[in-house]
N, C-alpha and C. Protein backbone atom coordinates (compact mmCIF):
# COMPACT_ATOMS: atom_id res chain seq x y z
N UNK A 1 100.98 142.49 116.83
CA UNK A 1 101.79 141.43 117.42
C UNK A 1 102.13 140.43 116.33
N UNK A 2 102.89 141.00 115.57
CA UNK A 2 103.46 139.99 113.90
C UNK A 2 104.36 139.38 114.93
N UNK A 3 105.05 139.17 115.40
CA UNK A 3 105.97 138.37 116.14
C UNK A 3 105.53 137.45 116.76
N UNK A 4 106.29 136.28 117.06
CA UNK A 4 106.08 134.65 117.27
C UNK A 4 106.73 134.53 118.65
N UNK A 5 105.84 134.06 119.82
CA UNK A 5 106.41 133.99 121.14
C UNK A 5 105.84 132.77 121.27
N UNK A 6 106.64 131.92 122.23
CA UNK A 6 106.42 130.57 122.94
C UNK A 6 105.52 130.73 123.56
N UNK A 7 104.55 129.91 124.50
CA UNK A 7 103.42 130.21 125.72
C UNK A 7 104.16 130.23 126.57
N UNK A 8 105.77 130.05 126.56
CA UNK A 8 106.45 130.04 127.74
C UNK A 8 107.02 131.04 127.88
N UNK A 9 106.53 132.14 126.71
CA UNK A 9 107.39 133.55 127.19
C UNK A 9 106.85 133.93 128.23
N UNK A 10 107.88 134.67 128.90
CA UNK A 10 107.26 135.26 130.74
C UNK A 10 107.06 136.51 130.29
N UNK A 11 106.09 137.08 129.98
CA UNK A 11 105.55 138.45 129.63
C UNK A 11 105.39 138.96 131.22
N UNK A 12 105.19 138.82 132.33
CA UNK A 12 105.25 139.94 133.49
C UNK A 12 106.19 139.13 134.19
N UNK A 13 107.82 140.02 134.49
CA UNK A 13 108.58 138.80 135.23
C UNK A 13 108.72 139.36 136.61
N UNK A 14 108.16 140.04 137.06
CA UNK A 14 107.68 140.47 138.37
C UNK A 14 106.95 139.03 139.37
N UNK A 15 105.56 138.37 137.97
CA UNK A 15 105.03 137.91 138.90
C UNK A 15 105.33 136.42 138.15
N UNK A 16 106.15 135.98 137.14
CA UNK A 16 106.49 135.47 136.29
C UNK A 16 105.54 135.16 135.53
N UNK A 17 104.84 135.33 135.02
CA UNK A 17 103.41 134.76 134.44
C UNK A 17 103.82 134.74 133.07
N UNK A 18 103.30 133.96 132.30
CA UNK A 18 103.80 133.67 130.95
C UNK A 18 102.91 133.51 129.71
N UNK A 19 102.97 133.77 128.69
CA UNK A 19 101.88 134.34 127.49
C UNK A 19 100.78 133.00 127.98
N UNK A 20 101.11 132.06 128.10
CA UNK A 20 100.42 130.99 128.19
C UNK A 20 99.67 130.91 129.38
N UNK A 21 99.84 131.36 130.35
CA UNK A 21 98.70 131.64 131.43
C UNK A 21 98.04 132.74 131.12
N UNK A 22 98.69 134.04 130.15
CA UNK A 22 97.13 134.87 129.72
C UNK A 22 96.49 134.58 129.18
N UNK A 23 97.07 133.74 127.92
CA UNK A 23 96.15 133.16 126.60
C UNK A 23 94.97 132.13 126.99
N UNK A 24 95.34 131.67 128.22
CA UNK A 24 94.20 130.62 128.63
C UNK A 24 93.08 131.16 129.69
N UNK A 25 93.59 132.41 130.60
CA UNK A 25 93.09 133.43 131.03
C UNK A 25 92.13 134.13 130.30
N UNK A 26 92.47 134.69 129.17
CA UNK A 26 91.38 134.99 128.01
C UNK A 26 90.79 134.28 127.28
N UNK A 27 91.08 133.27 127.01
CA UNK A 27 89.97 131.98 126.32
C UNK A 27 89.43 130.82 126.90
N UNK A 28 89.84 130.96 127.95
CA UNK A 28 89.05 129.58 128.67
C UNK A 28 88.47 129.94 130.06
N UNK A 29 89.02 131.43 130.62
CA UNK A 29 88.28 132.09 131.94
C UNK A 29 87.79 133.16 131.77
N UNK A 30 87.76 133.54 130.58
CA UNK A 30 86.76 134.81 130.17
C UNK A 30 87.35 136.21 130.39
N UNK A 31 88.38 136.21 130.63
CA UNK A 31 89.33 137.27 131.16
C UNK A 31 89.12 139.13 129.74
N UNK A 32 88.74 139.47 129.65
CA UNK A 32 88.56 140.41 128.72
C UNK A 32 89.20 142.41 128.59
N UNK A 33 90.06 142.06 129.81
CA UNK A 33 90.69 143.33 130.01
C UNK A 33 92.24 142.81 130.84
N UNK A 34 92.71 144.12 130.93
CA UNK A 34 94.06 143.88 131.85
C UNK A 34 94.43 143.52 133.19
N UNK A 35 93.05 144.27 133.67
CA UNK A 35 92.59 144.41 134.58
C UNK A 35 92.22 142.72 135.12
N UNK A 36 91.35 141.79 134.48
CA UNK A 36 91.07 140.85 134.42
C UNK A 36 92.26 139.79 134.66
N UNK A 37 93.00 140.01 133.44
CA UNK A 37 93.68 139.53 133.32
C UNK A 37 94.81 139.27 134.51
N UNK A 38 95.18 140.54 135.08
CA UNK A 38 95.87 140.92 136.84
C UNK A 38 95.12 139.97 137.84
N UNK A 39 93.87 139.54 137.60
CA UNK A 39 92.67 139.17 138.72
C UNK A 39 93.45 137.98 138.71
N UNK A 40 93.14 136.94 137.35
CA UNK A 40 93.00 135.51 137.23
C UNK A 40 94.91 135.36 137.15
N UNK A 41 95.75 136.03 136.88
CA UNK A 41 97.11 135.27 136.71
C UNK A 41 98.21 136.19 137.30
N UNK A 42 97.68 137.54 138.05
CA UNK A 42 99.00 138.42 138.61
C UNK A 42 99.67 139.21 137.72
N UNK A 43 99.61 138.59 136.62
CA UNK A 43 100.52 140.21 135.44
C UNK A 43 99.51 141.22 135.74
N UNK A 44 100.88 141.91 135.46
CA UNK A 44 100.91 143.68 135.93
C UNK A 44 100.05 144.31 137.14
N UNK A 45 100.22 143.45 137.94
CA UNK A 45 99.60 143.87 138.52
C UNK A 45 100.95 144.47 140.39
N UNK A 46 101.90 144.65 139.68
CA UNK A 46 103.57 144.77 140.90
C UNK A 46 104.02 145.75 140.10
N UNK A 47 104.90 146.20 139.28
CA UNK A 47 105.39 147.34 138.84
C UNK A 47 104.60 148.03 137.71
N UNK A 48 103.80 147.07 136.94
CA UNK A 48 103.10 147.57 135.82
C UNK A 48 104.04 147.78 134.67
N UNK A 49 105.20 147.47 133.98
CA UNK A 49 105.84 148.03 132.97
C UNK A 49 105.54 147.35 132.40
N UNK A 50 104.70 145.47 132.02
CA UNK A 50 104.28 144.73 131.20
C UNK A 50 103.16 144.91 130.77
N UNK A 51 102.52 146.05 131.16
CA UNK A 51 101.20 146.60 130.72
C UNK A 51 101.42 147.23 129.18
N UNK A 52 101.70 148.12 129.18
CA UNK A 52 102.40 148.54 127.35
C UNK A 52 103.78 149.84 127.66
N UNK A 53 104.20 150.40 126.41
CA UNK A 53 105.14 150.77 126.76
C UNK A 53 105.46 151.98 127.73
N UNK A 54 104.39 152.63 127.60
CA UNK A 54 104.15 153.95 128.27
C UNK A 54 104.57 153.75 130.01
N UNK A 55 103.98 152.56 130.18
CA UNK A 55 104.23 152.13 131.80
C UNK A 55 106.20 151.87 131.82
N UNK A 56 106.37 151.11 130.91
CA UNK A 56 108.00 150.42 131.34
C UNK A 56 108.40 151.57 131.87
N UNK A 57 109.07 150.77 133.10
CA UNK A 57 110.18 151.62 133.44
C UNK A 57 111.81 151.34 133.32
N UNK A 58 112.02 150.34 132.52
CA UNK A 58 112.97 149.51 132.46
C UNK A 58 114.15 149.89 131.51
N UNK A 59 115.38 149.66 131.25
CA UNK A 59 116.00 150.44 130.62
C UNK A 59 115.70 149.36 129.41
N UNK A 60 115.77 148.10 129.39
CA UNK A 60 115.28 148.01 127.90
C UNK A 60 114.05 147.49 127.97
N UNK A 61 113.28 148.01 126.58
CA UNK A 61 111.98 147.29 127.01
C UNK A 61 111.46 146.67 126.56
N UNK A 62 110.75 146.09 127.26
CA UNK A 62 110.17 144.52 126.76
C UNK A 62 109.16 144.43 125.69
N UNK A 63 109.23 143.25 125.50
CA UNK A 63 109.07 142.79 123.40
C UNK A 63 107.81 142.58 123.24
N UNK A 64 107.32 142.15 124.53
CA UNK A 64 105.66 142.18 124.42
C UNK A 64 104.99 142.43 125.51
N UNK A 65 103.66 143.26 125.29
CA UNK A 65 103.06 143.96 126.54
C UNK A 65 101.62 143.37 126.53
N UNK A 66 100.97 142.95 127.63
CA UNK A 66 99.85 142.86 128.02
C UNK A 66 99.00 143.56 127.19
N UNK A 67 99.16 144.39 127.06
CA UNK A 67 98.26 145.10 126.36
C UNK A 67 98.36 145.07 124.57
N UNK A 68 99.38 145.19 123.94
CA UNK A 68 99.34 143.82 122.73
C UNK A 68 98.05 142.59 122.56
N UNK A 69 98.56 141.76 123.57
CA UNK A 69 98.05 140.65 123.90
C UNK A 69 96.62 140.86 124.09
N UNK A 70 96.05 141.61 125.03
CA UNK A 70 94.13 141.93 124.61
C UNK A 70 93.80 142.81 123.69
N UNK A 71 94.38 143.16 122.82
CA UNK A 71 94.28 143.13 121.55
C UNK A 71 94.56 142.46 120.72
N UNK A 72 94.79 141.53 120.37
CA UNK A 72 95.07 140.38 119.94
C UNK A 72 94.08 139.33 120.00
N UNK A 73 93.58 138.94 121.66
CA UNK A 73 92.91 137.92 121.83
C UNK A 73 91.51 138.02 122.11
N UNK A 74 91.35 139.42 122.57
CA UNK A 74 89.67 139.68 122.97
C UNK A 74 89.12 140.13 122.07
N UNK A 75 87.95 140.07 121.47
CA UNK A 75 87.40 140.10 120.86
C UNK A 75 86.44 141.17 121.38
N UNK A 76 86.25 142.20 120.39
CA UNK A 76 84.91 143.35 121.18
C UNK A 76 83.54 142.81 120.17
């Protein structure tokens, strides 16, 4: 994830949720999977294509996936 997104990017626009409600989802509610992440803020958890690319079903697809993102922020 070399690329630079606002906290206001809407990474699942299904449920609109935006980098900034995962990022605080994973660092301040302990959120540590996707799964988790669906619990505490609703991404991907309606069509699933913001999960990574394999899921999109979209004709173009989107620039950043949930799954990026807990890799990125969780720590094993």
């Amino acid at each position: 994830m070399s690329r630079k997104f606002q906290h206001s990017y809407e990474v699942c626009t299904c449920k609109h949720t935006t980098l900034g409600e995962i990022i605080h989802a994973i660092k301040d509610r302990g959120a540590s999977s996707i799964e988790e992440i669906g619990e505490l803020t609703d991404a991907g958890t309606c069509c699933k294509s913001c999960i990574n690319p394999s899921h999109d079903k979209g004709v173009e697809k989107m620039e950043l996936y949930l799954e990026e993102i807990v890799n990125k922020f969780v720590k094993n």
